[in-house]
C-alpha atoms as a PDB file:
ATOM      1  CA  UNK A   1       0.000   0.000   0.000  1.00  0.00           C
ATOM      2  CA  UNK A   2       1.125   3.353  -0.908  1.00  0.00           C
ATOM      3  CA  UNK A   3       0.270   6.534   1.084  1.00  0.00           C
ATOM      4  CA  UNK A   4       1.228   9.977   0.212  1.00  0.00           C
ATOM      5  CA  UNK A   5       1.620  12.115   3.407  1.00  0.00           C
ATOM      6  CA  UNK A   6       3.378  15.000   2.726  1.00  0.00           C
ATOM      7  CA  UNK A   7       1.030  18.750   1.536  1.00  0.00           C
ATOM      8  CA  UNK A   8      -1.893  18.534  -0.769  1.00  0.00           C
ATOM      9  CA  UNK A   9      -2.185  22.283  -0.686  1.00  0.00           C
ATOM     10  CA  UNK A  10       0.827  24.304  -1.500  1.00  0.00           C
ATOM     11  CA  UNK A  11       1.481  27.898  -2.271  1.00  0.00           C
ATOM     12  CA  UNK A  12       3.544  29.149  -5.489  1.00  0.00           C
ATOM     13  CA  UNK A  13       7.132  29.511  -4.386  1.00  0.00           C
ATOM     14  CA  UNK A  14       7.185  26.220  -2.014  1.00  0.00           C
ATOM     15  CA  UNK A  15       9.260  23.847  -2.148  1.00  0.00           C
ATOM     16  CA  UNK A  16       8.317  20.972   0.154  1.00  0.00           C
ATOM     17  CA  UNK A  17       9.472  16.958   1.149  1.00  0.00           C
ATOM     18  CA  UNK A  18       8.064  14.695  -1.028  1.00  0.00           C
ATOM     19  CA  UNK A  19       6.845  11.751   1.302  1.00  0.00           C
ATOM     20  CA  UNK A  20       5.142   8.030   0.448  1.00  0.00           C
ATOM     21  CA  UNK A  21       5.194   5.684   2.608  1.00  0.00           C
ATOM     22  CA  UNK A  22       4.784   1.982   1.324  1.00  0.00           C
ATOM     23  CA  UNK A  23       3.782  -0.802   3.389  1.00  0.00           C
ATOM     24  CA  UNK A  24       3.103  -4.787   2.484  1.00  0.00           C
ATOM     25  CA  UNK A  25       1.097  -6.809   4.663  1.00  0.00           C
ATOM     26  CA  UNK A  26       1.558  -4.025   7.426  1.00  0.00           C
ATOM     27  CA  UNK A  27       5.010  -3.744   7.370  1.00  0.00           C
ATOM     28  CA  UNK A  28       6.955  -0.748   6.407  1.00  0.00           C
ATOM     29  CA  UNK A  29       9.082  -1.593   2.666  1.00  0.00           C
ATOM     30  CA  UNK A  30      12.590   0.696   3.095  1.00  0.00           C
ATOM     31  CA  UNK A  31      13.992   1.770   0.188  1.00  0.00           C
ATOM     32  CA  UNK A  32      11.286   1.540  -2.345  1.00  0.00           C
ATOM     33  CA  UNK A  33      11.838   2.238  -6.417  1.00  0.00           C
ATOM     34  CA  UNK A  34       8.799   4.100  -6.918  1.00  0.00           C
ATOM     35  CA  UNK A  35       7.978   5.775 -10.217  1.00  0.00           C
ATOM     36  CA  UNK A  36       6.562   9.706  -9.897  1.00  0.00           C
ATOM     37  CA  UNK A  37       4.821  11.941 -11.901  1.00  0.00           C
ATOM     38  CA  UNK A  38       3.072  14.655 -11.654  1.00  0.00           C
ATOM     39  CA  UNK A  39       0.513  15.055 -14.513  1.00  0.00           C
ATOM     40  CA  UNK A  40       1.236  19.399 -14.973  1.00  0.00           C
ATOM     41  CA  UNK A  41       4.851  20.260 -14.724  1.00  0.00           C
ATOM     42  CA  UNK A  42       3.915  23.864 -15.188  1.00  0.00           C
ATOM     43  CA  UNK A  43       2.012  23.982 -12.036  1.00  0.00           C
ATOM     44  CA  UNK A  44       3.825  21.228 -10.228  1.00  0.00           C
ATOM     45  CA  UNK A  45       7.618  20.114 -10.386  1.00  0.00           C
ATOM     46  CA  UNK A  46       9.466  17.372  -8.931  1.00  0.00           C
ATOM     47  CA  UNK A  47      13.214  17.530  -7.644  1.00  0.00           C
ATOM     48  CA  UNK A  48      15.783  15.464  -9.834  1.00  0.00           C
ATOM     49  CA  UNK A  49      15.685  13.471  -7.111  1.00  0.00           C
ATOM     50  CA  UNK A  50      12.014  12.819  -6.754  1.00  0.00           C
ATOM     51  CA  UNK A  51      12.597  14.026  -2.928  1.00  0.00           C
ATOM     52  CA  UNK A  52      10.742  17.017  -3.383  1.00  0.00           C
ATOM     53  CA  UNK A  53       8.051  19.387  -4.613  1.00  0.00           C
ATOM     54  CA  UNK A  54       8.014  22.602  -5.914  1.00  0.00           C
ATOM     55  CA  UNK A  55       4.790  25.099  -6.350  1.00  0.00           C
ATOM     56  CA  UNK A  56       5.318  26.712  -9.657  1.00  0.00           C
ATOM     57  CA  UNK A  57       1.925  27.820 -10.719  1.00  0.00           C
ATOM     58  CA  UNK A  58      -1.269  28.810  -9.208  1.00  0.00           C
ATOM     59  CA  UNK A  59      -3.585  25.235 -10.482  1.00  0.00           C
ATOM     60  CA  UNK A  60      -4.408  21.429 -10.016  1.00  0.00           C
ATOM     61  CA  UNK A  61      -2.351  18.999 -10.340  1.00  0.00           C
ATOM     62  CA  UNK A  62      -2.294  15.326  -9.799  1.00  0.00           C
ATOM     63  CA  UNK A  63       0.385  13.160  -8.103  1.00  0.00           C
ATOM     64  CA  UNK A  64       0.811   9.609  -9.964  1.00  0.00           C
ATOM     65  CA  UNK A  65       3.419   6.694  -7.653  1.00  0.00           C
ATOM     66  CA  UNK A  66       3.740   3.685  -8.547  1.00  0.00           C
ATOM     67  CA  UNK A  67       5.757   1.137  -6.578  1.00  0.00           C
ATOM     68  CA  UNK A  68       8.545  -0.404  -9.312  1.00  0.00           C
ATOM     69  CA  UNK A  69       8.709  -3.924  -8.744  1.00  0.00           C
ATOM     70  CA  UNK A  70       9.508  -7.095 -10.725  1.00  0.00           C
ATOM     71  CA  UNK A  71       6.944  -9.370  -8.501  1.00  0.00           C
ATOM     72  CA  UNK A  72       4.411  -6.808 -10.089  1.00  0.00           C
ATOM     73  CA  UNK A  73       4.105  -7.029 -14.088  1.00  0.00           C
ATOM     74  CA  UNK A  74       0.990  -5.842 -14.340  1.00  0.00           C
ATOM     75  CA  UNK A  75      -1.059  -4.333 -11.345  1.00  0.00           C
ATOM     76  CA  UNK A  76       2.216  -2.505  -9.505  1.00  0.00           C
ATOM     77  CA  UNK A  77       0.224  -0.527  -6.117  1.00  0.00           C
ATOM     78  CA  UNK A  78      -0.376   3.003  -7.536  1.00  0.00           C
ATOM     79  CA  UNK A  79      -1.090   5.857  -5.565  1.00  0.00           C
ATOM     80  CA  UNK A  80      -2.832   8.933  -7.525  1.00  0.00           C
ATOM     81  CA  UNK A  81      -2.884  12.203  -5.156  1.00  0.00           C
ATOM     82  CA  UNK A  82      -4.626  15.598  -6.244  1.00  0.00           C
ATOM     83  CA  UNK A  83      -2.620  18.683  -5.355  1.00  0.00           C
ATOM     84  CA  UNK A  84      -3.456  22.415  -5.240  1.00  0.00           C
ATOM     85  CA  UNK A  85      -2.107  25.156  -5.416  1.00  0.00           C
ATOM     86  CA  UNK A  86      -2.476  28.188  -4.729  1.00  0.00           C
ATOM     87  CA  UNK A  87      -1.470  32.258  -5.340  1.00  0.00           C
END
């Protein structure tokens, strides 16, 4: 399971932590691969590392992770988070 818990509201100029946890069967997973979009890079933009977030433009965006694994071909957990932000 995949659970975003850093802002969903941010204001233009912020930079903030990006932060998913992922858990299987309960227990934390350290270290995951996850995959990370964001679906508006004009409004939304994501650290080379994919450790943060930065508020570039006043809109909505949407968060996509996905957990990178090979014991998931198909159905990998995916985690799709709406953002704002705002002036």
């Amino acid at each position: 399971m995949l659970t975003y818990e850093g802002d969903t509201i941010l204001t233009v100029g912020d930079s903030v932590p990006l932060i998913v946890t992922v858990t299987v069967g309960g227990e934390p997973v350290s270290h995951p691969r996850l995959q990370i979009v964001t679906s508006n890079m004009t409004v939304v933009g994501l650290s080379a590392g994919q450790d943060s977030l930065f508020a570039l433009a006043q809109g909505k965006d949407t968060l996509t992770v996905r957990l990178q694994s090979s014991i998931f071909t198909e159905d990998a957990p995916t985690l799709i988070q709406p953002l704002r932000v705002r002036p």
